[in-house]
PDB file of N, CA and C in Angstrom:
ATOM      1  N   UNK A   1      80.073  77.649 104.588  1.00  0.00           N
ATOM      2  CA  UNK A   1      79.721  78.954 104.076  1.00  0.00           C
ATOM      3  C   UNK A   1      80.936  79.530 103.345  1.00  0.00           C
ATOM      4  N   UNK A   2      80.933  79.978 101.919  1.00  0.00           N
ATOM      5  CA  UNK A   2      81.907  80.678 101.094  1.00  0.00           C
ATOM      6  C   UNK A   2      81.492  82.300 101.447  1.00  0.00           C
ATOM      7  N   UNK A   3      82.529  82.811 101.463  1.00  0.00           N
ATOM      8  CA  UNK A   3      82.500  84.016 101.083  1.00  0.00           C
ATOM      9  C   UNK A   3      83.474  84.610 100.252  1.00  0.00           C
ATOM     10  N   UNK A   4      83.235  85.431  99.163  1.00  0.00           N
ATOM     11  CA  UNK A   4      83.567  86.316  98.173  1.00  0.00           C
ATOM     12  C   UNK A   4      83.926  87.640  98.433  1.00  0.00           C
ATOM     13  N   UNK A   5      85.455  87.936  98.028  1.00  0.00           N
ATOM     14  CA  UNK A   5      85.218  89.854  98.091  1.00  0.00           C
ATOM     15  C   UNK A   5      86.542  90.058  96.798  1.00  0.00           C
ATOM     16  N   UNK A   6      86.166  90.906  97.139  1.00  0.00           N
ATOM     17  CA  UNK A   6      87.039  91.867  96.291  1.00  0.00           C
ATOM     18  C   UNK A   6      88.397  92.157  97.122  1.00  0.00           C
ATOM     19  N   UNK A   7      90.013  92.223  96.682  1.00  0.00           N
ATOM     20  CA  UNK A   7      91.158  92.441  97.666  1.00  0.00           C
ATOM     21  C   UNK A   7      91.620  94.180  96.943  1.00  0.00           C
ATOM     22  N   UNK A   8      92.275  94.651  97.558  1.00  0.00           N
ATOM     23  CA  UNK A   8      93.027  95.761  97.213  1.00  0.00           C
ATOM     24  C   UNK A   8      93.216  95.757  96.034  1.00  0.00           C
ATOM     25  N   UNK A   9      93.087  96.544  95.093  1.00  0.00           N
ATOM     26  CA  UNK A   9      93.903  96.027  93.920  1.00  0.00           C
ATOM     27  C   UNK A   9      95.547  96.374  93.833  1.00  0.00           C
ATOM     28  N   UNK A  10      95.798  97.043  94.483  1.00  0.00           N
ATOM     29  CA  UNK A  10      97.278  98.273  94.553  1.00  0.00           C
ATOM     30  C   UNK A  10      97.269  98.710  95.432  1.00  0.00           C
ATOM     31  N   UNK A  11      98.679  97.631  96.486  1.00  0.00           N
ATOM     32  CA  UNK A  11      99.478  98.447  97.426  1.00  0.00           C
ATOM     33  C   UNK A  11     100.040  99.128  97.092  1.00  0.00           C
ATOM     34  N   UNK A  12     101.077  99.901  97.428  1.00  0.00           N
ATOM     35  CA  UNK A  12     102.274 100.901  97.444  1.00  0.00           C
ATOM     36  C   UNK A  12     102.738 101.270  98.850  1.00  0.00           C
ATOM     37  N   UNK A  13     103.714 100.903  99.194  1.00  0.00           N
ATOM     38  CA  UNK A  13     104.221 101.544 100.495  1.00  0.00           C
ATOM     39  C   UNK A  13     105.536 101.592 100.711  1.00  0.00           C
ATOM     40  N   UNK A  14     106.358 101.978 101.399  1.00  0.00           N
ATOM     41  CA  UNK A  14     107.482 102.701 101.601  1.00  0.00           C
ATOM     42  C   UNK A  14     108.656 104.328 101.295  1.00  0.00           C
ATOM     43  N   UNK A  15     109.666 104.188 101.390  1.00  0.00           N
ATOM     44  CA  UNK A  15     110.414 105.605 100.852  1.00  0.00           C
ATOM     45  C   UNK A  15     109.503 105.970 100.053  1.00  0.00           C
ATOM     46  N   UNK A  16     108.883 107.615  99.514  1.00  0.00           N
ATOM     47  CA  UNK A  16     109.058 108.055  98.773  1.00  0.00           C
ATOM     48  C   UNK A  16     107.438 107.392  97.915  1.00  0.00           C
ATOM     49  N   UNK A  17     106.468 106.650  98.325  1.00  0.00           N
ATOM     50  CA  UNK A  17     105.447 105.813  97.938  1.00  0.00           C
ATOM     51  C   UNK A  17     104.527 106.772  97.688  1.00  0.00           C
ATOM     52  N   UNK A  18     104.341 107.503  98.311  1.00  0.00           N
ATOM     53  CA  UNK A  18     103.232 108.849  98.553  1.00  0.00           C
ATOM     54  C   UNK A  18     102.842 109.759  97.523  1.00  0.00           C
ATOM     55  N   UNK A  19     104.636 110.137  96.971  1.00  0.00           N
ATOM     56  CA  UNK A  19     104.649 110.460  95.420  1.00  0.00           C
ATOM     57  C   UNK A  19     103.798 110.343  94.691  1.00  0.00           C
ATOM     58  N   UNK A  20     103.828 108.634  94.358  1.00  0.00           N
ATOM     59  CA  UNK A  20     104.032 108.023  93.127  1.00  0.00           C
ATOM     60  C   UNK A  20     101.988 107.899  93.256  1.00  0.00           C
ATOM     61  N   UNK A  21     101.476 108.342  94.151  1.00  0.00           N
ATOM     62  CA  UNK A  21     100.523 108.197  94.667  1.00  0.00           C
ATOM     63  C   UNK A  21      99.258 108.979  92.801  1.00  0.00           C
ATOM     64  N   UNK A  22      99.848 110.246  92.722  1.00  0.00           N
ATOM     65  CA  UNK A  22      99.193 111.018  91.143  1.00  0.00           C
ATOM     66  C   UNK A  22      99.249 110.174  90.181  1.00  0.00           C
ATOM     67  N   UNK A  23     100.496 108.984  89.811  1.00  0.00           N
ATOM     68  CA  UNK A  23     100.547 108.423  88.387  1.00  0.00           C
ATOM     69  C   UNK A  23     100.017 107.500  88.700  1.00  0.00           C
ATOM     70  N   UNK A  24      99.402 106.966  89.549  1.00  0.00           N
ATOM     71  CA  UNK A  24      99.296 105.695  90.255  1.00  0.00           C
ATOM     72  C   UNK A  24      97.318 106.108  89.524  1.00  0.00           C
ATOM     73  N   UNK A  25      96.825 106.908  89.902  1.00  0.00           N
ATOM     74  CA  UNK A  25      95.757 107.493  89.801  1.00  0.00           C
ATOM     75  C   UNK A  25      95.235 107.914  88.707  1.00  0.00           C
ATOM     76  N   UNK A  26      96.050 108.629  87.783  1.00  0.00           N
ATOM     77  CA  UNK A  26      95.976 109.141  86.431  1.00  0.00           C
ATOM     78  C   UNK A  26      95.535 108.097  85.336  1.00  0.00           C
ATOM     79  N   UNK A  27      95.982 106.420  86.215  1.00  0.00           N
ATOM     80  CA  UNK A  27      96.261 105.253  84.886  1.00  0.00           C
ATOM     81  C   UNK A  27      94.548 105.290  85.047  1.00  0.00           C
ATOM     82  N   UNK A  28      93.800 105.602  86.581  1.00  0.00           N
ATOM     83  CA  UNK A  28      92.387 104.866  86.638  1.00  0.00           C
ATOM     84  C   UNK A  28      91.276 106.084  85.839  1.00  0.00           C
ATOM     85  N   UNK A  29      91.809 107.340  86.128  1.00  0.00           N
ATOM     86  CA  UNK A  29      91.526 108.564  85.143  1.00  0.00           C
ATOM     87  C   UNK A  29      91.071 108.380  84.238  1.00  0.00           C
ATOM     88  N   UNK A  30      92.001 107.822  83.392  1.00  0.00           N
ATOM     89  CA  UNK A  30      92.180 107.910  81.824  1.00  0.00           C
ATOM     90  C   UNK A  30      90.854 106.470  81.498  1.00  0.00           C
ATOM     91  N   UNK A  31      91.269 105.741  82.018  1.00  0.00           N
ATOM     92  CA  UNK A  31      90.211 104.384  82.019  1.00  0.00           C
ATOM     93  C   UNK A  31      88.595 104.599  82.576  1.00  0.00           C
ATOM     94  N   UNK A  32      88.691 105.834  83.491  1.00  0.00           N
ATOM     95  CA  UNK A  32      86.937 105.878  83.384  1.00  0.00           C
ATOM     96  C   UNK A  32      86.428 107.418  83.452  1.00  0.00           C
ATOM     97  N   UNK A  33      87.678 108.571  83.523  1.00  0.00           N
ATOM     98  CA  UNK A  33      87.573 109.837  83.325  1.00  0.00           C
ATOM     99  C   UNK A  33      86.330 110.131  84.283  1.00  0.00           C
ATOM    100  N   UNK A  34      86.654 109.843  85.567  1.00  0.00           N
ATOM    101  CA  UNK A  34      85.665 109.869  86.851  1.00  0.00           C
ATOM    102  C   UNK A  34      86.687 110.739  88.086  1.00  0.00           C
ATOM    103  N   UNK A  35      85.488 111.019  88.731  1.00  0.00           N
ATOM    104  CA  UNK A  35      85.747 111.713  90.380  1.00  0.00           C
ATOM    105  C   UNK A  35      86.625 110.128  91.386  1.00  0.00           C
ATOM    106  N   UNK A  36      87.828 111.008  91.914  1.00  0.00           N
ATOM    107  CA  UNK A  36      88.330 110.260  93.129  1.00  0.00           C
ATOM    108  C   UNK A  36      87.870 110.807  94.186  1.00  0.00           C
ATOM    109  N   UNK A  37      87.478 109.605  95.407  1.00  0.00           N
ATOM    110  CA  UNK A  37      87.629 109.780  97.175  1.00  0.00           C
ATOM    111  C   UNK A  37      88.437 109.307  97.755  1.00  0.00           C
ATOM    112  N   UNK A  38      88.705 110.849  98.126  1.00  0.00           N
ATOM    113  CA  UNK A  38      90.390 110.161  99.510  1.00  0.00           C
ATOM    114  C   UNK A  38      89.308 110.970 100.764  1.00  0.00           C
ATOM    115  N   UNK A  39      89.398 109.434 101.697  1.00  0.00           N
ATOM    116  CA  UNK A  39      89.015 109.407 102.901  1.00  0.00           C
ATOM    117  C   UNK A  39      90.659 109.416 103.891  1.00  0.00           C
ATOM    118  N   UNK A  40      90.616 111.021 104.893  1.00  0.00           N
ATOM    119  CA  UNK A  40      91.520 111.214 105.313  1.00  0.00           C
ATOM    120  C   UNK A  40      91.709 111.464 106.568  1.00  0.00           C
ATOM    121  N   UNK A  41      92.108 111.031 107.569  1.00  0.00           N
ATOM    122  CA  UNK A  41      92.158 111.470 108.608  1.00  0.00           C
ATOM    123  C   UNK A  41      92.735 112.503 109.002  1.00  0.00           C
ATOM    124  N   UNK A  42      91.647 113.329 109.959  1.00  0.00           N
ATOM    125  CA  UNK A  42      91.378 114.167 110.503  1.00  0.00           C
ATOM    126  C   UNK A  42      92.566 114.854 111.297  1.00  0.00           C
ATOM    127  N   UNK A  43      93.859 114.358 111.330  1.00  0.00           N
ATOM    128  CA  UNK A  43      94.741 114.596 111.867  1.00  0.00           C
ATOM    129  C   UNK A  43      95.490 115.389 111.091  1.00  0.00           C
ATOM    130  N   UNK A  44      95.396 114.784 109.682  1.00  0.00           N
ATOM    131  CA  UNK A  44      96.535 115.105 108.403  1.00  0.00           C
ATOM    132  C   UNK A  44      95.758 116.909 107.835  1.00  0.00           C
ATOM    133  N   UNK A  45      94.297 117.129 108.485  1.00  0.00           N
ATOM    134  CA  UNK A  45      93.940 118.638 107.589  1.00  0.00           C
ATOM    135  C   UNK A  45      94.348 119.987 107.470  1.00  0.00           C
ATOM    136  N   UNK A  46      95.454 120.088 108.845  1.00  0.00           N
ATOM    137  CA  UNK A  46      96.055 121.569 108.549  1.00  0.00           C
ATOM    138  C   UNK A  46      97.580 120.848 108.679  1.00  0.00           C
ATOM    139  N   UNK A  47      97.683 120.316 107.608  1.00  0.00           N
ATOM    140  CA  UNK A  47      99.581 119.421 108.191  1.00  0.00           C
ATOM    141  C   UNK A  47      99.932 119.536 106.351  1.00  0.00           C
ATOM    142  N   UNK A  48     101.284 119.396 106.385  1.00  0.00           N
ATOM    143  CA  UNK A  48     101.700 119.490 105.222  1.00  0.00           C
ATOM    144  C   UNK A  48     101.201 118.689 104.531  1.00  0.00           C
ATOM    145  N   UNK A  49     101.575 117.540 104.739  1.00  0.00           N
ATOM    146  CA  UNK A  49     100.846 116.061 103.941  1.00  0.00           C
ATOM    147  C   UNK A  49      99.509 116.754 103.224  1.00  0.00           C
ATOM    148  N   UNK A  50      98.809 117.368 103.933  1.00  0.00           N
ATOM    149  CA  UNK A  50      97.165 117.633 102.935  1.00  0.00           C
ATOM    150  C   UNK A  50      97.349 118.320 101.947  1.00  0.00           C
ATOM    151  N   UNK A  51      98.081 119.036 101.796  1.00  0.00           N
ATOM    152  CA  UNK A  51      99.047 119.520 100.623  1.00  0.00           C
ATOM    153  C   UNK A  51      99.110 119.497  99.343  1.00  0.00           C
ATOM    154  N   UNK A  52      99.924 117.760  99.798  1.00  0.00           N
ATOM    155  CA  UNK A  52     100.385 116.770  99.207  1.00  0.00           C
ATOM    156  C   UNK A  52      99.459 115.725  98.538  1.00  0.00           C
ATOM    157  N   UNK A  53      98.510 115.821  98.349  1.00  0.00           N
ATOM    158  CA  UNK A  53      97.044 114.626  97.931  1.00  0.00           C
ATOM    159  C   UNK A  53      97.020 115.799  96.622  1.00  0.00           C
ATOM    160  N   UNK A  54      97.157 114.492  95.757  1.00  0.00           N
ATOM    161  CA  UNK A  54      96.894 114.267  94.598  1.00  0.00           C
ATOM    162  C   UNK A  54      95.520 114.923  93.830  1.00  0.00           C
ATOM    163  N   UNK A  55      94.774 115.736  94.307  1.00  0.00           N
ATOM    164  CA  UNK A  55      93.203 115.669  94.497  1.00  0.00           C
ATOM    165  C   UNK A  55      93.420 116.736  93.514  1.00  0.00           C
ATOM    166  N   UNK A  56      92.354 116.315  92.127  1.00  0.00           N
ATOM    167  CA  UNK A  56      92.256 117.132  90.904  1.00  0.00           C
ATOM    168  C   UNK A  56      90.331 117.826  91.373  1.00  0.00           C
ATOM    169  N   UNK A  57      89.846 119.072  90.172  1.00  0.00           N
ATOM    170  CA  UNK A  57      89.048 119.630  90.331  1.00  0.00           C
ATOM    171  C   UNK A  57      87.637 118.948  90.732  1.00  0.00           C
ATOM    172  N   UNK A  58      87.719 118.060  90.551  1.00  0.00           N
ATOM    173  CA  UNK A  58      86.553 117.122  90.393  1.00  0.00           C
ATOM    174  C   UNK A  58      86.310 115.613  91.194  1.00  0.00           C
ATOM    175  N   UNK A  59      87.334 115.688  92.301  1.00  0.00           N
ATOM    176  CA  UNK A  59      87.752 114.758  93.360  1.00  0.00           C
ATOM    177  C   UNK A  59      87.434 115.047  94.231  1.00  0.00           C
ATOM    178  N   UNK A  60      86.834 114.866  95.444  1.00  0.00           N
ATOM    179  CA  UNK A  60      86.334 114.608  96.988  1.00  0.00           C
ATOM    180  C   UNK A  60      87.245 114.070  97.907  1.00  0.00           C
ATOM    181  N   UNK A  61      87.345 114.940  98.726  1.00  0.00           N
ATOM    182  CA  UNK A  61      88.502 114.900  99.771  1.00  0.00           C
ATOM    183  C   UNK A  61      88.044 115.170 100.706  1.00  0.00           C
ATOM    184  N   UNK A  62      87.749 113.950 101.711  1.00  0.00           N
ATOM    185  CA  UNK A  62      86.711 114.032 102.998  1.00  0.00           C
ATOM    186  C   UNK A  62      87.553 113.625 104.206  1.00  0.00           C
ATOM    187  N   UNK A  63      87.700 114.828 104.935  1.00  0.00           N
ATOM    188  CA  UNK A  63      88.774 114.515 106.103  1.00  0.00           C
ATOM    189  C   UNK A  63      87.409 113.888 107.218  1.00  0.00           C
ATOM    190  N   UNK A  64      87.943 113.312 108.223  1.00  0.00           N
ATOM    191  CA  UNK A  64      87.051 112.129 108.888  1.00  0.00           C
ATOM    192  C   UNK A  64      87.711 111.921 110.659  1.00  0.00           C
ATOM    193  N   UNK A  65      87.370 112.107 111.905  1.00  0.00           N
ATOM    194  CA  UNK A  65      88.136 111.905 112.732  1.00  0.00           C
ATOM    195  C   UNK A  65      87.797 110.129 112.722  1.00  0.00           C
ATOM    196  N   UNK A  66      89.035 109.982 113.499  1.00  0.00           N
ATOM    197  CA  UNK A  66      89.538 108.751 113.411  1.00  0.00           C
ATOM    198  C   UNK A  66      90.511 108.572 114.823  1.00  0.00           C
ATOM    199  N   UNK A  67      90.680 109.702 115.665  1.00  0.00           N
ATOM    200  CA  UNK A  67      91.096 109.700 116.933  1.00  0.00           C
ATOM    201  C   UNK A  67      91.483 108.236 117.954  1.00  0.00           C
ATOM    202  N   UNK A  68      89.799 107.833 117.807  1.00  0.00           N
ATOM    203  CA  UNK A  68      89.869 106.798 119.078  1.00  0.00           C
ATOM    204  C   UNK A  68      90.095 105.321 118.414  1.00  0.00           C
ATOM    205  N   UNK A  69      89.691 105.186 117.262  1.00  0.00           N
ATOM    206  CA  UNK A  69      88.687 104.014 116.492  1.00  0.00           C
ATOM    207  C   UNK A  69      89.223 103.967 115.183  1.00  0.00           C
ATOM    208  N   UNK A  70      89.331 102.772 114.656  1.00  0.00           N
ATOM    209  CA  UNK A  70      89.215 102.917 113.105  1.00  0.00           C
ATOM    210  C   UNK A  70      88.099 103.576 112.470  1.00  0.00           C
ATOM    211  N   UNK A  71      88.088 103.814 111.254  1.00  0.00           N
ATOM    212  CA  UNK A  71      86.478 104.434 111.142  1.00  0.00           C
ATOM    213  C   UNK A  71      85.580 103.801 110.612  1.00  0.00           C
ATOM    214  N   UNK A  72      84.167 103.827 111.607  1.00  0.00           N
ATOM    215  CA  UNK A  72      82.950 103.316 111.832  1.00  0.00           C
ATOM    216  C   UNK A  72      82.017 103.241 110.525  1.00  0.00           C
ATOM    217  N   UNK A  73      81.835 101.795 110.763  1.00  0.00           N
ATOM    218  CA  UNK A  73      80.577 101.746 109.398  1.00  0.00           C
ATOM    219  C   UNK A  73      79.814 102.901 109.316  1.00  0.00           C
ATOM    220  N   UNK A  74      79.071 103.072 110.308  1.00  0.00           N
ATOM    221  CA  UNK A  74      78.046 104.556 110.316  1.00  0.00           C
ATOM    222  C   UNK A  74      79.037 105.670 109.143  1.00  0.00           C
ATOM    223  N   UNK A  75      80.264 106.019 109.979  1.00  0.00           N
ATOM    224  CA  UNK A  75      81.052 107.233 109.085  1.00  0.00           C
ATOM    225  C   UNK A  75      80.956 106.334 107.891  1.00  0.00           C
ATOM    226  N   UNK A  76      81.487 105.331 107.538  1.00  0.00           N
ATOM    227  CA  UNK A  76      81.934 105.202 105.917  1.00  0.00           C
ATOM    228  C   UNK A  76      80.486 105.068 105.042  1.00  0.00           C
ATOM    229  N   UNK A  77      79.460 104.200 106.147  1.00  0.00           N
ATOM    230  CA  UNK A  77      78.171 104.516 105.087  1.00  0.00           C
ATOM    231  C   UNK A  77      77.641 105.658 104.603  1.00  0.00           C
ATOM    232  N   UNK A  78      77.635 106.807 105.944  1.00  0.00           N
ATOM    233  CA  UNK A  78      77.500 108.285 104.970  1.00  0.00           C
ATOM    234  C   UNK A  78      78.020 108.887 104.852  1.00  0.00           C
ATOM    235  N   UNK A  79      79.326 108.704 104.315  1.00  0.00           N
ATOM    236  CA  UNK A  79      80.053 109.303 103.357  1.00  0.00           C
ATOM    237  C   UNK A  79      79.780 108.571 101.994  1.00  0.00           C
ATOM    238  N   UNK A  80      79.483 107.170 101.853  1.00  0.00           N
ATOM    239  CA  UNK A  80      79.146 106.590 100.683  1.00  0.00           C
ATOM    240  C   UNK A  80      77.783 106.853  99.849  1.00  0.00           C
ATOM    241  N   UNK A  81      76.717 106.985 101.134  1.00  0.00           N
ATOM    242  CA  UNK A  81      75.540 107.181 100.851  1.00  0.00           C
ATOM    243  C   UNK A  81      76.044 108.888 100.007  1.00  0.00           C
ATOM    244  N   UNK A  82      76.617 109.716 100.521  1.00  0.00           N
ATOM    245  CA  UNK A  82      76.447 110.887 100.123  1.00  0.00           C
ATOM    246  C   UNK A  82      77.131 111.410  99.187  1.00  0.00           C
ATOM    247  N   UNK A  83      78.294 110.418  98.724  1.00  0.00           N
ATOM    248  CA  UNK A  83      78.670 110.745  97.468  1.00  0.00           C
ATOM    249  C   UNK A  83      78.236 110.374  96.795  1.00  0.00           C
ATOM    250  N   UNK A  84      77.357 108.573  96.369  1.00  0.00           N
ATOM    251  CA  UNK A  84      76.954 108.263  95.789  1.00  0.00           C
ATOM    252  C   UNK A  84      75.540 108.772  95.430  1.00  0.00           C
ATOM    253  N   UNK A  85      74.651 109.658  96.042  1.00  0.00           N
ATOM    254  CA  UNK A  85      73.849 110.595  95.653  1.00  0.00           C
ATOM    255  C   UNK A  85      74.615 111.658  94.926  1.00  0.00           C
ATOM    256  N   UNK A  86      75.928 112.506  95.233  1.00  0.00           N
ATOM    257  CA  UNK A  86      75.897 113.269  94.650  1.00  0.00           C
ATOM    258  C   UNK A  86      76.504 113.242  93.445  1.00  0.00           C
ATOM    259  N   UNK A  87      77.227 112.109  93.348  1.00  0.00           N
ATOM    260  CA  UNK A  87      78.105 111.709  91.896  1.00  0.00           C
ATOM    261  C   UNK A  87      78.058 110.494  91.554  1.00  0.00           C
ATOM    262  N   UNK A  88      77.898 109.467  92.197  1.00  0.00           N
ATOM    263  CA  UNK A  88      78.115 108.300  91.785  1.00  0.00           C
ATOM    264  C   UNK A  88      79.046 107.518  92.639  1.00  0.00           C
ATOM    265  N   UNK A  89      79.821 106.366  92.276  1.00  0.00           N
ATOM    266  CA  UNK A  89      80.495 105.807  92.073  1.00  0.00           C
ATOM    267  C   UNK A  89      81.926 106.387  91.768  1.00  0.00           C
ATOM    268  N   UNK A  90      82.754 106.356  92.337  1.00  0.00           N
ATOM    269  CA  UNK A  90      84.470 106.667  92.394  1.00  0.00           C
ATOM    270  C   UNK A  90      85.052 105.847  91.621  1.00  0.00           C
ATOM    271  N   UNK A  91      86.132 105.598  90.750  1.00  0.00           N
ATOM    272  CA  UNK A  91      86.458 104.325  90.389  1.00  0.00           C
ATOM    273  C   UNK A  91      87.585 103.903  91.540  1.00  0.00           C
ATOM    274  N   UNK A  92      88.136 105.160  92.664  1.00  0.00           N
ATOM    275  CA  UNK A  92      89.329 104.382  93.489  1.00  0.00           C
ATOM    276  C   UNK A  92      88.644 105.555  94.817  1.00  0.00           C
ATOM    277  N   UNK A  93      88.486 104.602  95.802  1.00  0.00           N
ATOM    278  CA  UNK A  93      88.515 105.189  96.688  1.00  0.00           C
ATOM    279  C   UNK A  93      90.264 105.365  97.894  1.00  0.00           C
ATOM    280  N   UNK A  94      90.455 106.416  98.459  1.00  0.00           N
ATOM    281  CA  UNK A  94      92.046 106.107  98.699  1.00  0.00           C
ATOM    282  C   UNK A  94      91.836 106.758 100.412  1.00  0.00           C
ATOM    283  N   UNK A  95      92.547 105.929 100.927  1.00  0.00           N
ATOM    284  CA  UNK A  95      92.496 106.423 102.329  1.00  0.00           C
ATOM    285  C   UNK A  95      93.894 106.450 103.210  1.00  0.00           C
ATOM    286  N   UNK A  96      93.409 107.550 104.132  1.00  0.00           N
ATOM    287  CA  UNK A  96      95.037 108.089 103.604  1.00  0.00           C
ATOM    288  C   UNK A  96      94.644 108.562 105.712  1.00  0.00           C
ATOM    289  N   UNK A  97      95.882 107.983 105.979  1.00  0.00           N
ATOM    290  CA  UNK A  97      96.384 107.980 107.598  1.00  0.00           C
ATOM    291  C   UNK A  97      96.241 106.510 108.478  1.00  0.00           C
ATOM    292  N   UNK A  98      95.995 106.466 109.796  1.00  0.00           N
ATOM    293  CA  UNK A  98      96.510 105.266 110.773  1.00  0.00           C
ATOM    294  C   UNK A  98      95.237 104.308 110.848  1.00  0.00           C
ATOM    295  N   UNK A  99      93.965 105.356 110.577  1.00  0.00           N
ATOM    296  CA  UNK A  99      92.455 104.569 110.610  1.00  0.00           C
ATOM    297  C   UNK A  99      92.018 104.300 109.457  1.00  0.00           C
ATOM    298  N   UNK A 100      92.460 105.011 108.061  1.00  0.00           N
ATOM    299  CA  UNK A 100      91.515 105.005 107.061  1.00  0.00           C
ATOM    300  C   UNK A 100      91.814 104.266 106.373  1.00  0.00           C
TER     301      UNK A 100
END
């Protein structure tokens, strides 16, 4: 049995990575002038870091607990199901803490 997927396209991690997180984003912008989802844990929503996300007028920023568990097909299907009713397709989805 083969199986096929798709890999990350773009890590980034270490010092100072978090930054670079807007230009990193802007390149996929310009290439399909679409809505981003940052799936975020639920930890980061009244903390500086939330702040700090890159998230322009027209981007979805769905904080998510993530406490016990990584997060559960159920959570990621409706959140998918429900953006993809309400907009479509993201061209980058970005997830941002220890589960996401």
């Amino acid at each position: 049995m083969h199986k096929n997927f798709k890999g990350i396209e773009k890590t980034v991690f270490g010092r100072g990575s978090f930054n670079q997180l807007g230009d990193i984003l802007n390149e996929k912008r310009n290439d399909n002038d679409k809505f981003m989802l940052f799936i975020v844990d639920d930890y980061f929503k009244d903390k500086e870091l939330a702040t700090r996300i890159p998230a322009q007028t027209d981007d979805i920023v769905e904080f998510i607990d993530v406490d016990v568990y990584e997060p559960t097909t159920e959570q990621i299907d409706s959140i998918r199901d429900s953006v993809k009713s309400l907009k479509g397709i993201p061209p980058a989805v970005i997830g941002i803490g220890g589960g996401s």
